[in-house]
PDB file of N, CA and C in Angstrom:
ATOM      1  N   UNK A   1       0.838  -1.185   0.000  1.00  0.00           N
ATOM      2  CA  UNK A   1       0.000   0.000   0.000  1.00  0.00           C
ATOM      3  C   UNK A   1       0.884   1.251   0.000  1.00  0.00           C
ATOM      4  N   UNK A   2       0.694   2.247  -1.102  1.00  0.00           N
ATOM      5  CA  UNK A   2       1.693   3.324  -1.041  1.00  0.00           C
ATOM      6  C   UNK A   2       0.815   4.479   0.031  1.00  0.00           C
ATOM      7  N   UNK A   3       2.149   5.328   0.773  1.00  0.00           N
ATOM      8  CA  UNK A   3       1.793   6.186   1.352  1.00  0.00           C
ATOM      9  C   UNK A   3       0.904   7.423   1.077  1.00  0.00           C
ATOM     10  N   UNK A   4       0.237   7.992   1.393  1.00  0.00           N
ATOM     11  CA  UNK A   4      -0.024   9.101   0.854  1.00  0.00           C
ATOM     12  C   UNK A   4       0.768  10.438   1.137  1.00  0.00           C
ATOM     13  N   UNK A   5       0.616  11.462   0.621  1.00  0.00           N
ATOM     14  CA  UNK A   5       1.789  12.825   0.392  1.00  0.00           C
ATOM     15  C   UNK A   5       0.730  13.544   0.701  1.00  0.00           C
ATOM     16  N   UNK A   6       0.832  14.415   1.378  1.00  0.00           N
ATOM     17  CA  UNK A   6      -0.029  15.684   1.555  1.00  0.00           C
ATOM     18  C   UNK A   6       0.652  17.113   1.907  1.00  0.00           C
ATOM     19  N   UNK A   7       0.305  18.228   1.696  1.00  0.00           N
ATOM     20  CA  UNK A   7       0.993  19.506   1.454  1.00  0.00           C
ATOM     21  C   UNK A   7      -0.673  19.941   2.317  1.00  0.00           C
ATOM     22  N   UNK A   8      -0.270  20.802   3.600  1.00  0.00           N
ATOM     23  CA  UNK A   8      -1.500  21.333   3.939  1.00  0.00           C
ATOM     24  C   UNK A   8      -1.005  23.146   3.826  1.00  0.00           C
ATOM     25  N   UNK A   9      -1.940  23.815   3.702  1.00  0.00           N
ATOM     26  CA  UNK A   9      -1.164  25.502   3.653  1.00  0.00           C
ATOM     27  C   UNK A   9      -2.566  26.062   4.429  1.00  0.00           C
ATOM     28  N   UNK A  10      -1.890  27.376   4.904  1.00  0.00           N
ATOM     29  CA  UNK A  10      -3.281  28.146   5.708  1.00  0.00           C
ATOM     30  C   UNK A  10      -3.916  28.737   4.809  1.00  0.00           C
ATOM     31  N   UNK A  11      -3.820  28.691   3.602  1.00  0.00           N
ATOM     32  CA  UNK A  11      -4.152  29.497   2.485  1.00  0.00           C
ATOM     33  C   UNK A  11      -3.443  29.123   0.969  1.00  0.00           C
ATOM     34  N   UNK A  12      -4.193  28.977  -0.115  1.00  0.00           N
ATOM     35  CA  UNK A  12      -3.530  28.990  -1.590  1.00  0.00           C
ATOM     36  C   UNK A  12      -2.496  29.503  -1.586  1.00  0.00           C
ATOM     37  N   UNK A  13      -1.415  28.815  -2.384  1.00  0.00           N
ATOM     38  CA  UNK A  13      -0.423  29.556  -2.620  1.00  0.00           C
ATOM     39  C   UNK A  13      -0.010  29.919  -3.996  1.00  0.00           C
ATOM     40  N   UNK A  14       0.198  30.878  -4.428  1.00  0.00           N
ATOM     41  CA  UNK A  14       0.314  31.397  -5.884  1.00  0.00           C
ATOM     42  C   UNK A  14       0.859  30.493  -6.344  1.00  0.00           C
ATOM     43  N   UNK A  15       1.679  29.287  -6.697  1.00  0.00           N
ATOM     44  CA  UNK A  15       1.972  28.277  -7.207  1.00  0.00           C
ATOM     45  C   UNK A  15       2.477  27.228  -6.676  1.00  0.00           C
ATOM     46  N   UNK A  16       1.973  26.228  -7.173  1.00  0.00           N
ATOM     47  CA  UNK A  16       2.055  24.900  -6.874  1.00  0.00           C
ATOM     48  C   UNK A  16       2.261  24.203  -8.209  1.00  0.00           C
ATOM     49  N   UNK A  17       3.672  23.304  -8.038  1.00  0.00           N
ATOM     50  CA  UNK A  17       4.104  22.197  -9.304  1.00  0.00           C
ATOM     51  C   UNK A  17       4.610  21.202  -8.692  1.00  0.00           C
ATOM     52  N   UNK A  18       3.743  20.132  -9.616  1.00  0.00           N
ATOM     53  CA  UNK A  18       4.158  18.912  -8.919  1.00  0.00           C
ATOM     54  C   UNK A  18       4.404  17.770  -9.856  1.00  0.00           C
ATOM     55  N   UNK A  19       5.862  17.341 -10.248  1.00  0.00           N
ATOM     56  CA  UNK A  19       6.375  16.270 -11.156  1.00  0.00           C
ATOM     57  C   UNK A  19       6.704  15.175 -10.435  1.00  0.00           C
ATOM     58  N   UNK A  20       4.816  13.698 -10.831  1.00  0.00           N
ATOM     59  CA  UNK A  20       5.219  12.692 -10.439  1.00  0.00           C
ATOM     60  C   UNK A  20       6.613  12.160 -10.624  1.00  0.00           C
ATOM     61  N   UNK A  21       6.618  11.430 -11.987  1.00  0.00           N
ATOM     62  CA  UNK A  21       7.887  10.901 -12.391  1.00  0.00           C
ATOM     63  C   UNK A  21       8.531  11.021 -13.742  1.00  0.00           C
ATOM     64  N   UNK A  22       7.921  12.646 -14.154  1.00  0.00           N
ATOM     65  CA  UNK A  22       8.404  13.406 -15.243  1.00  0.00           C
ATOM     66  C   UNK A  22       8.025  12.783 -17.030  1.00  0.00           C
ATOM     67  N   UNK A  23       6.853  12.160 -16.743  1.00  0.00           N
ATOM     68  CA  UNK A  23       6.560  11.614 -17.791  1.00  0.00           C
ATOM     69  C   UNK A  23       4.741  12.203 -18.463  1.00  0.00           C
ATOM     70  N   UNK A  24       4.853  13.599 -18.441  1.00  0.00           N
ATOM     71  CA  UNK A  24       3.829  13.984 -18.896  1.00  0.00           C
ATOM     72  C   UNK A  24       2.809  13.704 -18.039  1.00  0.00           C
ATOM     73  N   UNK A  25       2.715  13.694 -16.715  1.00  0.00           N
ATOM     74  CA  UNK A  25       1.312  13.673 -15.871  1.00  0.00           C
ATOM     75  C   UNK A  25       1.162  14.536 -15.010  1.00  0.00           C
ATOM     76  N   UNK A  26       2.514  15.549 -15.088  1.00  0.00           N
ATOM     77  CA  UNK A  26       2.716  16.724 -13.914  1.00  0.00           C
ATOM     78  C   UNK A  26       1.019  17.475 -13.805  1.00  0.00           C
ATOM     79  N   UNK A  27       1.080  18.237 -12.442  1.00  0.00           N
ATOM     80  CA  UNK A  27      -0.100  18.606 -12.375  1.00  0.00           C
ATOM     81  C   UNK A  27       0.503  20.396 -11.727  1.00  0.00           C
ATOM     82  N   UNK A  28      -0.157  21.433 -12.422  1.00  0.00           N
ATOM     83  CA  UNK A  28      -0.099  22.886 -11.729  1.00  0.00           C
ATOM     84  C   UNK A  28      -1.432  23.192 -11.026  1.00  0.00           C
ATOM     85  N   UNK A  29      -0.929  24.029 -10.311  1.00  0.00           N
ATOM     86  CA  UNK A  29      -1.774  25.198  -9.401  1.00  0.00           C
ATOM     87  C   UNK A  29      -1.977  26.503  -9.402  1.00  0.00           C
ATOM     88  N   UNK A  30      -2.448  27.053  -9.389  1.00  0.00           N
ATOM     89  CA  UNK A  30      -2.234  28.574  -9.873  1.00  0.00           C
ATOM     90  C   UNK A  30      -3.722  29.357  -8.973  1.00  0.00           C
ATOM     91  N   UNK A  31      -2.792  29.552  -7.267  1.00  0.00           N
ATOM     92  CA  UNK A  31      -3.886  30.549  -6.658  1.00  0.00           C
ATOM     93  C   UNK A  31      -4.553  29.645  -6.263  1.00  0.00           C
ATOM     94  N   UNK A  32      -4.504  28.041  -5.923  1.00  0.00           N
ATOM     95  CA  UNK A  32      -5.551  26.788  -5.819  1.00  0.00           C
ATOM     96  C   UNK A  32      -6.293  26.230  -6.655  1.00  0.00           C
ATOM     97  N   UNK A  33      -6.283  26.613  -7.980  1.00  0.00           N
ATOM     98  CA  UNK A  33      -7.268  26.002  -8.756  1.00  0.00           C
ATOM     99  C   UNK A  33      -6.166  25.356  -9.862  1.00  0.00           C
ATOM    100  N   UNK A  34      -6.606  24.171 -10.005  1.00  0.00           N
ATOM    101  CA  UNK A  34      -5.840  23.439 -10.941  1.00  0.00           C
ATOM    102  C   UNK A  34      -5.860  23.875 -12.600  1.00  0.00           C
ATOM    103  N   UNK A  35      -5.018  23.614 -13.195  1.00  0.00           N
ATOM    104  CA  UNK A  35      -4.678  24.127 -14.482  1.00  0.00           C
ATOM    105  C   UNK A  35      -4.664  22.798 -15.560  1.00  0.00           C
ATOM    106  N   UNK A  36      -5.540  23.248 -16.410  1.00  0.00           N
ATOM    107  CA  UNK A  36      -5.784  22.024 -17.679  1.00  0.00           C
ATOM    108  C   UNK A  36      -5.443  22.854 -18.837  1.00  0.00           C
ATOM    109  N   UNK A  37      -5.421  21.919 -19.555  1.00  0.00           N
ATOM    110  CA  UNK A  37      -4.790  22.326 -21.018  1.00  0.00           C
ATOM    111  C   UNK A  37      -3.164  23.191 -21.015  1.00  0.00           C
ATOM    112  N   UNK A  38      -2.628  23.022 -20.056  1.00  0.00           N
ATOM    113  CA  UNK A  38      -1.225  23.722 -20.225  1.00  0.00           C
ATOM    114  C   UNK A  38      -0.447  22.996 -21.230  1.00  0.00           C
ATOM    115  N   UNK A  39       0.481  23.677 -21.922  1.00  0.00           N
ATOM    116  CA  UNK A  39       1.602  22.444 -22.695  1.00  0.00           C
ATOM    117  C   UNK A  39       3.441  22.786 -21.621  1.00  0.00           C
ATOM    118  N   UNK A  40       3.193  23.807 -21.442  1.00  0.00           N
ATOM    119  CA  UNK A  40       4.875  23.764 -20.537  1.00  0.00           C
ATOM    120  C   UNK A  40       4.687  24.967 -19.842  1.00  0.00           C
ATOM    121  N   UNK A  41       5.722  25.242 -18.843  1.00  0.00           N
ATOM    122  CA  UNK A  41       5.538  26.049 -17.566  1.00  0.00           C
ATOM    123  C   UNK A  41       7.395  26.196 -17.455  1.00  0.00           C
ATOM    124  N   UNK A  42       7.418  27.610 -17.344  1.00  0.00           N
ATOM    125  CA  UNK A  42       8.937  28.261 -16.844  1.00  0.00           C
ATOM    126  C   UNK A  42       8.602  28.562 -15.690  1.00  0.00           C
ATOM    127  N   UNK A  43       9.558  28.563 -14.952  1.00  0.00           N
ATOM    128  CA  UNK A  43       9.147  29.406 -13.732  1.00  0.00           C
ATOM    129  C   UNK A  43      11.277  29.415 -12.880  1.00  0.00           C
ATOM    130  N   UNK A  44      10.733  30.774 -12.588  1.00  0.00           N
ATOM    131  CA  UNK A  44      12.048  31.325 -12.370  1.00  0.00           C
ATOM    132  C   UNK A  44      12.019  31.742 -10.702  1.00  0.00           C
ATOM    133  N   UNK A  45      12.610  31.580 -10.114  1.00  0.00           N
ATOM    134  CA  UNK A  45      12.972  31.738  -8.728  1.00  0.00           C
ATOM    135  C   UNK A  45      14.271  31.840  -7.889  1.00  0.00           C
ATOM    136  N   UNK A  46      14.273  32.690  -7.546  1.00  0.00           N
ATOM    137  CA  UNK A  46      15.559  33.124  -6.600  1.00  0.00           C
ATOM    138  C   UNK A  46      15.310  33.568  -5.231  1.00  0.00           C
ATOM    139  N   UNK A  47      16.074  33.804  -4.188  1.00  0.00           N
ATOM    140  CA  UNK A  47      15.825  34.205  -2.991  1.00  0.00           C
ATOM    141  C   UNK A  47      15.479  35.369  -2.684  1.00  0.00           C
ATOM    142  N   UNK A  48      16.518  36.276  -3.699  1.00  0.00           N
ATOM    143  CA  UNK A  48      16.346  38.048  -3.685  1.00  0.00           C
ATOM    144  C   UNK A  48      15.255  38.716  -4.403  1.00  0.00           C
ATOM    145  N   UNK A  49      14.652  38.080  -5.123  1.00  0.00           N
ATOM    146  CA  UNK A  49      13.262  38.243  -6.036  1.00  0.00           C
ATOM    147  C   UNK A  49      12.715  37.430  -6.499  1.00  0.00           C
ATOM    148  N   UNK A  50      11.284  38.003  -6.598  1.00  0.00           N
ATOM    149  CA  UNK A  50       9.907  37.518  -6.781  1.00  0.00           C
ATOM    150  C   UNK A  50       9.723  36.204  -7.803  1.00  0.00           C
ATOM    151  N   UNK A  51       9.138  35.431  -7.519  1.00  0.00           N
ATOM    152  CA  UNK A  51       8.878  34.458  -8.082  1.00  0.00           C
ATOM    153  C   UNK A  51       8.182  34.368  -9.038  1.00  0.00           C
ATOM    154  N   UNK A  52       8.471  34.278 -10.787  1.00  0.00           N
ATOM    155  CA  UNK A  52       7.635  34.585 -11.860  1.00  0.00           C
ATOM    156  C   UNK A  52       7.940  33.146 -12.348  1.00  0.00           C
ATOM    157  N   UNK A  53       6.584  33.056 -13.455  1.00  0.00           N
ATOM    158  CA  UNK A  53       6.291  31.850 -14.364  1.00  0.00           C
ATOM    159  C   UNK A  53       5.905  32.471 -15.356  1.00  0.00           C
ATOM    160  N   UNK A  54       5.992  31.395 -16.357  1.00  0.00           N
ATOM    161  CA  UNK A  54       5.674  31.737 -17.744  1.00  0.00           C
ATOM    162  C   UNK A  54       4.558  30.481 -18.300  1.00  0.00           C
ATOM    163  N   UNK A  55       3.533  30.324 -18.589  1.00  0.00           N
ATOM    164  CA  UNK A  55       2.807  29.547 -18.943  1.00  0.00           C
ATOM    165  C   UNK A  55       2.198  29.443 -20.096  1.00  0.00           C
ATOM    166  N   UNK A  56       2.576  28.165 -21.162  1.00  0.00           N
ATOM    167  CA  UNK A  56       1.935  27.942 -22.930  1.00  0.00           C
ATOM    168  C   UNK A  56       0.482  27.080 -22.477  1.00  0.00           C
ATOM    169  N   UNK A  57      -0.523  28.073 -22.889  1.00  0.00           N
ATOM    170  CA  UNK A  57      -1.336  26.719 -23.077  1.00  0.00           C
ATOM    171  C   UNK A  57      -1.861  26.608 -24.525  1.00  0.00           C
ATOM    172  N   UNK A  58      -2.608  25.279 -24.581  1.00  0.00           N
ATOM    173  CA  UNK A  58      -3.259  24.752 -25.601  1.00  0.00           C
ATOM    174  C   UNK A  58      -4.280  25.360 -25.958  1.00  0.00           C
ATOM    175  N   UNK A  59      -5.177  25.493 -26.816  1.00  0.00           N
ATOM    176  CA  UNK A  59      -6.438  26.251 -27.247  1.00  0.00           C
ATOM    177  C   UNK A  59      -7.341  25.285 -27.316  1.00  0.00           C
ATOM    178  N   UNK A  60      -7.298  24.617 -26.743  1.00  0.00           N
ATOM    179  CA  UNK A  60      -8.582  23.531 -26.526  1.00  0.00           C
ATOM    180  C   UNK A  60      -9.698  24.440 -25.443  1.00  0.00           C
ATOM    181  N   UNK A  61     -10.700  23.455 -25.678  1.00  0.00           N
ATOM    182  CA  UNK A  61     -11.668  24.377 -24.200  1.00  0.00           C
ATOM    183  C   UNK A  61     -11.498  23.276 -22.814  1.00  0.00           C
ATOM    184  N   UNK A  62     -11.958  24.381 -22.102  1.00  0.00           N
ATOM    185  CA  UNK A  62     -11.185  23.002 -20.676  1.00  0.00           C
ATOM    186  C   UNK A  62     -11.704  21.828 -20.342  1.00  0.00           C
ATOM    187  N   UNK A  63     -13.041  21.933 -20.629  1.00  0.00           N
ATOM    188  CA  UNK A  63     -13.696  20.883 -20.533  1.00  0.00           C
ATOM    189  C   UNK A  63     -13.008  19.051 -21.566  1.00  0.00           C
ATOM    190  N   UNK A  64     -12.493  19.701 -22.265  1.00  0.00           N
ATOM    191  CA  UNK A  64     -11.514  18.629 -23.227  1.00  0.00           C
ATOM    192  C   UNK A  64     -10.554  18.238 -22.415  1.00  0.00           C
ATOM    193  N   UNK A  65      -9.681  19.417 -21.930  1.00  0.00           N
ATOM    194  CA  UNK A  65      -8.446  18.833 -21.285  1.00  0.00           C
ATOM    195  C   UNK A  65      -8.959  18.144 -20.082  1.00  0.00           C
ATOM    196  N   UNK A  66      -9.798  18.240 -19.360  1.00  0.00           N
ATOM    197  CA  UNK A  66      -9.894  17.352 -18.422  1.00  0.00           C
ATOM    198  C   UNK A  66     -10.616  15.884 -18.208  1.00  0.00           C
ATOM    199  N   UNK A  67     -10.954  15.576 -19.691  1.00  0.00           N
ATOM    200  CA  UNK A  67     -11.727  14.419 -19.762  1.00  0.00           C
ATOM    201  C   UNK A  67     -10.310  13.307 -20.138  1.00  0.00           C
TER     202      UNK A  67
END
């Protein structure tokens, strides 16, 4: 039986990325609400400044990407 992983926060956090085992099933967050139809995600971070991303998505409607 595998463990479960849990991340609890007092509040959303402007981003959340999470790469099972890097084979196209990663899942984003953005503010708590999950993100469908993305195709790739930059995201740049350092200690001395702000944490930015860059996000491609697909032009599908969402209801597609999540079926």
């Amino acid at each position: 039986m595998e463990k479960k992983f849990v991340l609890e926060f007092d509040e959303a956090p402007a981003l959340v990325f999470v790469s099972h085992d890097g084979r196209r099933n990663e899942e984003m967050y953005v503010r708590g609400e999950k993100e469908f139809a993305w195709r790739s995600v930059t995201i740049r971070s350092s200690l001395d400044e702000f944490t930015t991303h860059e996000v491609e998505y697909l032009s599908i409607k969402k209801r597609e990407a999540s079926e």
